[in-house]
N, C-alpha and C. Protein backbone atom coordinates (compact mmCIF):
# COMPACT_ATOMS: atom_id res chain seq x y z
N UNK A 1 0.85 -1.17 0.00
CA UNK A 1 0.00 0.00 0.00
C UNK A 1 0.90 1.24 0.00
N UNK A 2 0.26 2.22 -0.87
CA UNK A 2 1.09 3.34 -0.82
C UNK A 2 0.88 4.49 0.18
N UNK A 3 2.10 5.15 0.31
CA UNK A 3 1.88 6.30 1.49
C UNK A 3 0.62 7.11 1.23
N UNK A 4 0.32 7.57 0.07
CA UNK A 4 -0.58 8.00 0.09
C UNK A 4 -1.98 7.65 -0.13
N UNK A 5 -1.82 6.50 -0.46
CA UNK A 5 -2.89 5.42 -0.08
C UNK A 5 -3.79 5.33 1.29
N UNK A 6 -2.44 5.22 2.37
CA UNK A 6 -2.26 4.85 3.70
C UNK A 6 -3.01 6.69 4.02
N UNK A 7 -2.23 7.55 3.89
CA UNK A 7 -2.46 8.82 4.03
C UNK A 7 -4.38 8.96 3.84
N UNK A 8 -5.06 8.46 2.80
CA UNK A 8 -5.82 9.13 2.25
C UNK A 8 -7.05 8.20 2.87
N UNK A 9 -6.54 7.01 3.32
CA UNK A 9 -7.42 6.16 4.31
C UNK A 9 -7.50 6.84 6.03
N UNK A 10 -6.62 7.26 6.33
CA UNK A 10 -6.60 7.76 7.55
C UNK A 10 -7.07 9.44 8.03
N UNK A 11 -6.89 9.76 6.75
CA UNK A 11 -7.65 10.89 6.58
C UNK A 11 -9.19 10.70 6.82
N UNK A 12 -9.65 9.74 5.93
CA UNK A 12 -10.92 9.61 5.80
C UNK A 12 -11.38 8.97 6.86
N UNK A 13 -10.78 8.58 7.57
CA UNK A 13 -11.06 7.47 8.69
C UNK A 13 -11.48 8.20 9.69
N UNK A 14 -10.60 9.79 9.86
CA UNK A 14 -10.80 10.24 11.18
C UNK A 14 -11.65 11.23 10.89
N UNK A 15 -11.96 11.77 9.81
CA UNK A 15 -13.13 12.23 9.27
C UNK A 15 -14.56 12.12 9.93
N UNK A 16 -14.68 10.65 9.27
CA UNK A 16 -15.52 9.53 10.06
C UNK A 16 -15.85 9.71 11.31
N UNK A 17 -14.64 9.65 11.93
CA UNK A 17 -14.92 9.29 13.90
C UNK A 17 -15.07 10.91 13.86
N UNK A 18 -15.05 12.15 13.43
CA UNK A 18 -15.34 13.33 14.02
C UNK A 18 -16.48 13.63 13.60
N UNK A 19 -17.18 12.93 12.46
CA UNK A 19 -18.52 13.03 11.81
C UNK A 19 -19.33 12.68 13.07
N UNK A 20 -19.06 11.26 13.59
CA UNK A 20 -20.23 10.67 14.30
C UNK A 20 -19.93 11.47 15.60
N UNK A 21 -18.81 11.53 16.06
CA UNK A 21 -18.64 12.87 17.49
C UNK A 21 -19.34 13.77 17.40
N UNK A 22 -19.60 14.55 16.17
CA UNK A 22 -20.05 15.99 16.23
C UNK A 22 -21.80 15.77 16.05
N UNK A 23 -21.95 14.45 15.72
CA UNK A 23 -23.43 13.88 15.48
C UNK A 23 -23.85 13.94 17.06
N UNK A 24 -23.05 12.68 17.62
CA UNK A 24 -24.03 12.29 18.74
C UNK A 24 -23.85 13.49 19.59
N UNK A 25 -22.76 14.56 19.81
CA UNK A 25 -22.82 15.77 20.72
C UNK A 25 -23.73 16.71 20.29
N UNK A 26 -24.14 17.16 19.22
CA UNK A 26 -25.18 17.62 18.87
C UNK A 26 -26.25 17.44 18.63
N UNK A 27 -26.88 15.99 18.59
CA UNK A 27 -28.48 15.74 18.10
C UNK A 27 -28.68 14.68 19.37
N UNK A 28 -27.34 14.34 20.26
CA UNK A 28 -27.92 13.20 21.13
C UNK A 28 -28.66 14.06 22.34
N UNK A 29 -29.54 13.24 23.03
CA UNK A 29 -30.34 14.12 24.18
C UNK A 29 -29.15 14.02 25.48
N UNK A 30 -28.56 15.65 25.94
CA UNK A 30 -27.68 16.22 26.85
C UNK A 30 -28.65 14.90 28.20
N UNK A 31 -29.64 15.18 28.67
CA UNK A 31 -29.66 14.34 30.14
C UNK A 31 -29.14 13.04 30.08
N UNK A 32 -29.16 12.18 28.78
CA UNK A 32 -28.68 10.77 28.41
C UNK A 32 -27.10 10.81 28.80
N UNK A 33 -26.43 11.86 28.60
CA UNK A 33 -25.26 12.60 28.49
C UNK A 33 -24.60 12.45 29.83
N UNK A 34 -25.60 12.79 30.72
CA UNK A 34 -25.36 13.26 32.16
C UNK A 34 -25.26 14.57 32.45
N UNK A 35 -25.12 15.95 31.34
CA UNK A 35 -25.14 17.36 31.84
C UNK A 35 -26.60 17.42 31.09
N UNK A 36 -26.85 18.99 31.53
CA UNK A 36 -27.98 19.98 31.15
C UNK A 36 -27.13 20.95 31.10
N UNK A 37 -27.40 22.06 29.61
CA UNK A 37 -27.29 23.12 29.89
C UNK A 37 -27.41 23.63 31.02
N UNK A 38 -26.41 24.66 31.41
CA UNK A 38 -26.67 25.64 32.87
C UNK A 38 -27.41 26.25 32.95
N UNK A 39 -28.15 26.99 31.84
CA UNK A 39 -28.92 28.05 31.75
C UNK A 39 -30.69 27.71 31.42
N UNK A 40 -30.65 26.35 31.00
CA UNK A 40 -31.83 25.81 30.99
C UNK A 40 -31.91 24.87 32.21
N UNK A 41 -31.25 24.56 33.03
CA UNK A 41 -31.63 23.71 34.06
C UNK A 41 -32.76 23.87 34.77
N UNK A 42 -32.15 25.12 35.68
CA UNK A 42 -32.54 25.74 37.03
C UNK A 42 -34.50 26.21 36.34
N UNK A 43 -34.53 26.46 35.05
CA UNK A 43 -36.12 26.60 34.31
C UNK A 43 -36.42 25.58 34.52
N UNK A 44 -36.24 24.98 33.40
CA UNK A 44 -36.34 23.51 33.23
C UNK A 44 -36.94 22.71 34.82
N UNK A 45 -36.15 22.23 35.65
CA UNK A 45 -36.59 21.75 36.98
C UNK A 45 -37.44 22.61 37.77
N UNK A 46 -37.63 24.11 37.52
CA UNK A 46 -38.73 24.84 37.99
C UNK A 46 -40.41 24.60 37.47
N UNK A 47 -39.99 24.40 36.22
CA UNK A 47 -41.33 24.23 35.76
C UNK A 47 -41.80 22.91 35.54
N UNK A 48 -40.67 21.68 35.85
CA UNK A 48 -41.22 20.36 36.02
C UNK A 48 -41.76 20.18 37.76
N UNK A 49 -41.18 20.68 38.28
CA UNK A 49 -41.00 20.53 39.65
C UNK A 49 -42.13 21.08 40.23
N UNK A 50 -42.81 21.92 40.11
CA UNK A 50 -43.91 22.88 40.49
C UNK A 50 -44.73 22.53 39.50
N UNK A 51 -44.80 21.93 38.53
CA UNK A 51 -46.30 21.59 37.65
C UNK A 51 -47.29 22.41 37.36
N UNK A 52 -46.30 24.01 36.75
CA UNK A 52 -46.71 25.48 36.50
C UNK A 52 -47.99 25.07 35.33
N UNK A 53 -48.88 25.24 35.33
CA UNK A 53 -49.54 25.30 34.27
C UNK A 53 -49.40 26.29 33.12
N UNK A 54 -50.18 26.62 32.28
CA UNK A 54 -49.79 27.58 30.88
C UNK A 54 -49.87 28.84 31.17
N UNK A 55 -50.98 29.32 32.16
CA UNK A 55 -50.36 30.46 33.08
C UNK A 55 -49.23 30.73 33.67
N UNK A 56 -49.39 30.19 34.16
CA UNK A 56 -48.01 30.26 35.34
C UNK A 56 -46.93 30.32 34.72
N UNK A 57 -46.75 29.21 33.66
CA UNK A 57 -45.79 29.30 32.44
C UNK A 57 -45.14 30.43 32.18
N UNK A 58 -46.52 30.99 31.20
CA UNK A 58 -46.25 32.30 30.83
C UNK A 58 -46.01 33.46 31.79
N UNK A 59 -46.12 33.65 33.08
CA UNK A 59 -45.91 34.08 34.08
C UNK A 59 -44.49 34.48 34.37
N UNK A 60 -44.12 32.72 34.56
CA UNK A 60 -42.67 32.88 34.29
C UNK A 60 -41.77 33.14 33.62
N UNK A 61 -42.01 33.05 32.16
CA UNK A 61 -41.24 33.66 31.09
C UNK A 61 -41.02 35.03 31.53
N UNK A 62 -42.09 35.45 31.85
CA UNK A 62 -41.97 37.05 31.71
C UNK A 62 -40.89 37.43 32.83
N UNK A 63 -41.20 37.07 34.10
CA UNK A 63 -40.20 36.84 35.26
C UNK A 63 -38.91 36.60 34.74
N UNK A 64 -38.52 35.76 34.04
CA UNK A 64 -37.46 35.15 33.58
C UNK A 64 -36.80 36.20 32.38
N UNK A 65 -37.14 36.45 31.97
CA UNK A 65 -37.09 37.59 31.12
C UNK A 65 -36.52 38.89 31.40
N UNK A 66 -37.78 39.40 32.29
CA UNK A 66 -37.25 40.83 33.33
C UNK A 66 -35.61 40.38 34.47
N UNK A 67 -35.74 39.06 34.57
CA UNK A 67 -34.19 38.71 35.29
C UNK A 67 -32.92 39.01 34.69
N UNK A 68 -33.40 38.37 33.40
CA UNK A 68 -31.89 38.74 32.80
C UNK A 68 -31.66 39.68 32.11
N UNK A 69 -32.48 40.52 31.62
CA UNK A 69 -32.34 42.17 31.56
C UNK A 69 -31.55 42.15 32.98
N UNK A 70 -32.10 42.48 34.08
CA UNK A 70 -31.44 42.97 34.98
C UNK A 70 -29.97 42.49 35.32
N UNK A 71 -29.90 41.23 35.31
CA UNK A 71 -28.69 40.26 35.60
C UNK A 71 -27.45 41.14 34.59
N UNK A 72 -28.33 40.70 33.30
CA UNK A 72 -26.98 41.52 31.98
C UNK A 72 -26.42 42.61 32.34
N UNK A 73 -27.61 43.30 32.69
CA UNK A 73 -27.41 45.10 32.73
C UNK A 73 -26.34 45.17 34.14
N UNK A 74 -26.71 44.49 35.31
CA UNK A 74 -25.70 44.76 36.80
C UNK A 74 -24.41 43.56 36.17
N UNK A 75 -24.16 42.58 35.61
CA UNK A 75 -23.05 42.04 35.30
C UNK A 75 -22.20 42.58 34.27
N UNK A 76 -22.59 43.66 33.36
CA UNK A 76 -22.06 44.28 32.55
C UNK A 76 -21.26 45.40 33.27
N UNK A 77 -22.37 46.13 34.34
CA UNK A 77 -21.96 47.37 35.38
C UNK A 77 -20.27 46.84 35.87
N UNK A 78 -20.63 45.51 36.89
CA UNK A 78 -19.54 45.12 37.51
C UNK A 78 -18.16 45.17 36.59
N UNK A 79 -18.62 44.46 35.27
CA UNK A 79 -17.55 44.04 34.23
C UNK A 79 -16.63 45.40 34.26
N UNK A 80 -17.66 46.10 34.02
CA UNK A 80 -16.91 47.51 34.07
C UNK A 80 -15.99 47.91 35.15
N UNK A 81 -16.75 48.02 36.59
CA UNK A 81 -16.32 48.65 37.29
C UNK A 81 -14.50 47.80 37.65
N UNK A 82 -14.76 46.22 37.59
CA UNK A 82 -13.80 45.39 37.77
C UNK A 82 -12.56 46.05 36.64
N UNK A 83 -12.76 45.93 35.72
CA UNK A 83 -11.64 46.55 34.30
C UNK A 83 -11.36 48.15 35.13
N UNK A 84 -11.87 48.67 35.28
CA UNK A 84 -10.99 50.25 36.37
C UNK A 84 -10.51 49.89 36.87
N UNK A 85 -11.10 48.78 38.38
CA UNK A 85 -10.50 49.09 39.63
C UNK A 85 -8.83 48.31 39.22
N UNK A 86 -8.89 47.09 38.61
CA UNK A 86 -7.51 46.34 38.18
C UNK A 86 -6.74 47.50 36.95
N UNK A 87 -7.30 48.45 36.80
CA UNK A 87 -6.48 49.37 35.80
C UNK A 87 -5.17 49.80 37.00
N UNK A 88 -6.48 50.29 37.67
CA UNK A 88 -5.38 51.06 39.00
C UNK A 88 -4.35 50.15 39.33
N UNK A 89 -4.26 48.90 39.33
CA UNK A 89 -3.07 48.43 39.66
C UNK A 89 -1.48 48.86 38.95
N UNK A 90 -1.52 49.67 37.91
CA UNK A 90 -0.69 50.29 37.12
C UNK A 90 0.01 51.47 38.17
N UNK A 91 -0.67 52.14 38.93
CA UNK A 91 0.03 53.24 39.50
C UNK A 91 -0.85 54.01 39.20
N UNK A 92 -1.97 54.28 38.28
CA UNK A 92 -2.22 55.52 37.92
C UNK A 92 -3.86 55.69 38.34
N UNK A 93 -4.13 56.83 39.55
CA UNK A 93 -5.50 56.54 39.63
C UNK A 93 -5.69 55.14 41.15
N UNK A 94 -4.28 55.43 41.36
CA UNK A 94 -4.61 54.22 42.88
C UNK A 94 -5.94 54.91 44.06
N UNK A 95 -5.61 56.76 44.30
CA UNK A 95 -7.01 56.51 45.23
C UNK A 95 -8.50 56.20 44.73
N UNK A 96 -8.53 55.75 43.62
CA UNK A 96 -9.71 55.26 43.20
C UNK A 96 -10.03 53.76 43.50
N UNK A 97 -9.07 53.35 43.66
CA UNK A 97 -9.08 51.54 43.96
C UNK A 97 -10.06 51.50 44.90
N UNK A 98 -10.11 52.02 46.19
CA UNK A 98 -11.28 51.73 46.95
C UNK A 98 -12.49 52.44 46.71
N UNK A 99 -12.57 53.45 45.80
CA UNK A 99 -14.22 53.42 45.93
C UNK A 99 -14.63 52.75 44.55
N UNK A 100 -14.14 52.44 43.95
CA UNK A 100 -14.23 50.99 42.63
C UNK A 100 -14.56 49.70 43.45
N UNK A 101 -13.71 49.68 44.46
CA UNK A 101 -14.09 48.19 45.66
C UNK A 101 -15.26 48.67 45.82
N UNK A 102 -15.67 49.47 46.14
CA UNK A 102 -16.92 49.55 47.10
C UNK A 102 -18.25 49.44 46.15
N UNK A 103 -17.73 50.13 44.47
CA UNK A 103 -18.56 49.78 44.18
C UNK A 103 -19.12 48.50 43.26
N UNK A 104 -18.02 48.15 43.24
CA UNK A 104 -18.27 46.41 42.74
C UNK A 104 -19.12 45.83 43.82
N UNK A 105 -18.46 45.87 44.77
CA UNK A 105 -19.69 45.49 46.18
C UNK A 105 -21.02 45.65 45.82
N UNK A 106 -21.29 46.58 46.31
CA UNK A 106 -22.70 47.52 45.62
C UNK A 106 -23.00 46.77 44.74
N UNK A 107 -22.55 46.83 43.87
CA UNK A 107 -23.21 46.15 42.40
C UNK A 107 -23.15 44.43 42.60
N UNK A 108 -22.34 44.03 43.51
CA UNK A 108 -22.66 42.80 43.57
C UNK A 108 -23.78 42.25 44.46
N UNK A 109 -24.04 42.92 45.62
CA UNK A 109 -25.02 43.03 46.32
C UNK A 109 -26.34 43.47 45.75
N UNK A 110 -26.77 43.86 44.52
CA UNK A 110 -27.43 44.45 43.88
C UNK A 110 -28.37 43.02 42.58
N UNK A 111 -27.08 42.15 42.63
CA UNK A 111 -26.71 41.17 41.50
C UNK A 111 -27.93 40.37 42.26
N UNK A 112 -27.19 39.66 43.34
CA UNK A 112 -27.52 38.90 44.57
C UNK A 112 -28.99 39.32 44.79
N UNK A 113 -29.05 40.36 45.15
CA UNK A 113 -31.05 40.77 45.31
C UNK A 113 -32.16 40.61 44.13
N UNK A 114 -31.59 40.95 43.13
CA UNK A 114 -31.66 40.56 41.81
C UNK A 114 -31.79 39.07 41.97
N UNK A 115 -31.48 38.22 41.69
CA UNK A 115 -31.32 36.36 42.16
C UNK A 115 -32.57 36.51 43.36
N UNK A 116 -32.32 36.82 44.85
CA UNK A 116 -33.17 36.61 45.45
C UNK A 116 -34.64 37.09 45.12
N UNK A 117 -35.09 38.19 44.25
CA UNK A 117 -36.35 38.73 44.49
C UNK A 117 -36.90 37.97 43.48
N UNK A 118 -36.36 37.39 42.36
CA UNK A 118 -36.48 36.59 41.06
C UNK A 118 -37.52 35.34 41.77
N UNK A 119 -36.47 34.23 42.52
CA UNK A 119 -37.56 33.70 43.32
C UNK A 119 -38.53 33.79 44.23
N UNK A 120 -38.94 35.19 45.23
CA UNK A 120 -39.39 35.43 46.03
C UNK A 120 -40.33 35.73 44.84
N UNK A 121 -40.59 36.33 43.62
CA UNK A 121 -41.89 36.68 42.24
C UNK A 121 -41.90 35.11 42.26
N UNK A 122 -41.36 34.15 41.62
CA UNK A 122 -41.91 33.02 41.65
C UNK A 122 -42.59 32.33 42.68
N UNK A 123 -42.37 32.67 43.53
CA UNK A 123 -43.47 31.80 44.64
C UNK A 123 -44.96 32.67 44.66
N UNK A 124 -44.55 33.79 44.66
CA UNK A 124 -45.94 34.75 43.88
C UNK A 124 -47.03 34.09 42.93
N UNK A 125 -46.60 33.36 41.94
CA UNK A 125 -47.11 32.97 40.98
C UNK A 125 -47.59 31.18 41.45
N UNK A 126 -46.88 30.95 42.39
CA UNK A 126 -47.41 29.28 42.72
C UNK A 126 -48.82 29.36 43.52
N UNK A 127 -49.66 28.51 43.28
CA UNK A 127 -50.91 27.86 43.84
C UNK A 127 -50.65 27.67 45.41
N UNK A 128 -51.33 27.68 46.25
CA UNK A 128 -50.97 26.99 47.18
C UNK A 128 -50.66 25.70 47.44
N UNK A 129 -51.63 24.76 46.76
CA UNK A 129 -51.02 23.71 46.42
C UNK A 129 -49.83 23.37 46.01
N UNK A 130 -48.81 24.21 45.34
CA UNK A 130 -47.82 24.38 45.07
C UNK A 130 -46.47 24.69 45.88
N UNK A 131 -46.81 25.49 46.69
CA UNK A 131 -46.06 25.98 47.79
C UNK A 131 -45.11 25.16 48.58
N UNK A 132 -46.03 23.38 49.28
CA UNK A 132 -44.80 22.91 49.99
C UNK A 132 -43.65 22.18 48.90
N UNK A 133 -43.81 22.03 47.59
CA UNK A 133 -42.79 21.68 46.32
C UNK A 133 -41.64 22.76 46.77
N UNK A 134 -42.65 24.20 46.34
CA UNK A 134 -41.68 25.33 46.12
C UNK A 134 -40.65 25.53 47.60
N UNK A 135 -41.14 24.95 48.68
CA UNK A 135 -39.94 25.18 49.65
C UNK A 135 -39.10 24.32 49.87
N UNK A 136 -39.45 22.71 49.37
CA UNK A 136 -38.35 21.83 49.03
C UNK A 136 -37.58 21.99 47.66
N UNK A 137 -38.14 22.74 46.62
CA UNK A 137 -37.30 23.27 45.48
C UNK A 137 -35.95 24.61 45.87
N UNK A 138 -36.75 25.46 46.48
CA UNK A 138 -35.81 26.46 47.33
C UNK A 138 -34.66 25.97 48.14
N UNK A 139 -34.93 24.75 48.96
CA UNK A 139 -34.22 24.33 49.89
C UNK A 139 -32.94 23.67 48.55
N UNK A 140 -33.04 22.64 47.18
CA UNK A 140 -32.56 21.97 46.49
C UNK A 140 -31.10 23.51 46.13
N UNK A 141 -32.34 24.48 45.86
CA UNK A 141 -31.45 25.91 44.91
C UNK A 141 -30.43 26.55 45.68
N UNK A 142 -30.73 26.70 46.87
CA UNK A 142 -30.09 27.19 48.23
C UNK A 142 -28.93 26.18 47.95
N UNK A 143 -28.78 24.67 47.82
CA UNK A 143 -27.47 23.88 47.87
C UNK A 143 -26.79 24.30 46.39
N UNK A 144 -27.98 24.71 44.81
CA UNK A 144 -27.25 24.19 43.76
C UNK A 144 -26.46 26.04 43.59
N UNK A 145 -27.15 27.10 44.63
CA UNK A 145 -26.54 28.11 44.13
C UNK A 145 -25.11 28.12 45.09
N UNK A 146 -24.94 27.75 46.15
CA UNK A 146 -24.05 27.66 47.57
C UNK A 146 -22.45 27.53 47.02
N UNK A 147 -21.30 28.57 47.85
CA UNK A 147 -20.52 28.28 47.29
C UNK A 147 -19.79 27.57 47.54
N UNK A 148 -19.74 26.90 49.02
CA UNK A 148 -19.37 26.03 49.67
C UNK A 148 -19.61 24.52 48.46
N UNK A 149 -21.24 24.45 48.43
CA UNK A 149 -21.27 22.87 48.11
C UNK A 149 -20.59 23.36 46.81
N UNK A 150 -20.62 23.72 46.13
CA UNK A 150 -20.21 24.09 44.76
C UNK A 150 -18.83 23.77 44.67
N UNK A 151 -18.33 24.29 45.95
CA UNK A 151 -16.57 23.90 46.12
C UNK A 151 -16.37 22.78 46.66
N UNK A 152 -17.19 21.78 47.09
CA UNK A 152 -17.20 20.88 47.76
C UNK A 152 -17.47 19.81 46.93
N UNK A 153 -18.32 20.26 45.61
CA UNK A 153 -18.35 19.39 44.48
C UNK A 153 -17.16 19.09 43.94
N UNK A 154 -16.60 20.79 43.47
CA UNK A 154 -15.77 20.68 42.51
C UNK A 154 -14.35 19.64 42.80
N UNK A 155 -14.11 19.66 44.41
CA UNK A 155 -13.37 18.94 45.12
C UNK A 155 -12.89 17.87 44.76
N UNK A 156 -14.60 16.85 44.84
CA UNK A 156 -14.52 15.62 44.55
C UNK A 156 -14.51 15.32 43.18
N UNK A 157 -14.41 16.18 42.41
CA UNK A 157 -14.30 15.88 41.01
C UNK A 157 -12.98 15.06 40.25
């Protein structure tokens, strides 16, 4: 067999194995997988978990919606304020370093209330019937937002 024989088989070969890779990572179902998107999860298990009807649904979109407007808009703020305050590490503009700290704070504390009031509107929208789910769902979010377990995961990884 010739080198380029050999060459033009192995080419095609690995072709092949990146064809069916890029197949099953893209059309196979992610939970079969073992992940979920991050950003569809925490929905996703909200609205299986609570058994929102088409109201409520739509309820939540809108909720969900008005969040990340806000989320974008205060994580963009921070982005900012973070790119100053590490400018100052140059020398130039150092007494600004602390009120840049203070206000990343601010804005992170801002982030954080933002997150909390998000679910405090969702329980708004649950049935009563709904309610003792929603405080064993809260109790689940409380561990999946935590930075402890989060580091305590990443640990055992």
């Amino acid at each position: 067999m010739s080198k380029m024989r050999l060459l033009s088989f192995a080419v095609g070969f690995l072709l092949l194995v990146n064809l069916v890779l890029a197949t099953f990572l893209y059309l196979g179902k992610p939970e079969r997988r073992g992940f979920v998107r991050r950003a569809a999860f925490p929905k996703h298990m909200v609205v299986e978990r609570l058994k929102l009807d088409a109201g409520q649904r739509a309820a939540y979109e809108e909720l969900i919606k008005k969040h990340r407007v806000a989320v974008r808009h205060l994580n963009k703020a921070i982005g900012t304020a973070k790119g100053q305050w590490y400018r100052t590490l140059s020398g130039e503009h150092e007494e600004q370093a602390d009120s840049l700290k203070n206000e990343i704070m601010e804005l992170q504390s801002r982030l954080e209330g933002a997150h909390f009031r998000h679910f405090v509107a969702l329980k708004k929208i649950c049935r009563p019937d709904q309610l003792p789910e929603y405080q064993r769902l809260t109790q689940e979010l409380a561990g999946f937002f935590s930075i402890s377990q989060n580091n305590d995961r990443a640990a055992k990884d």
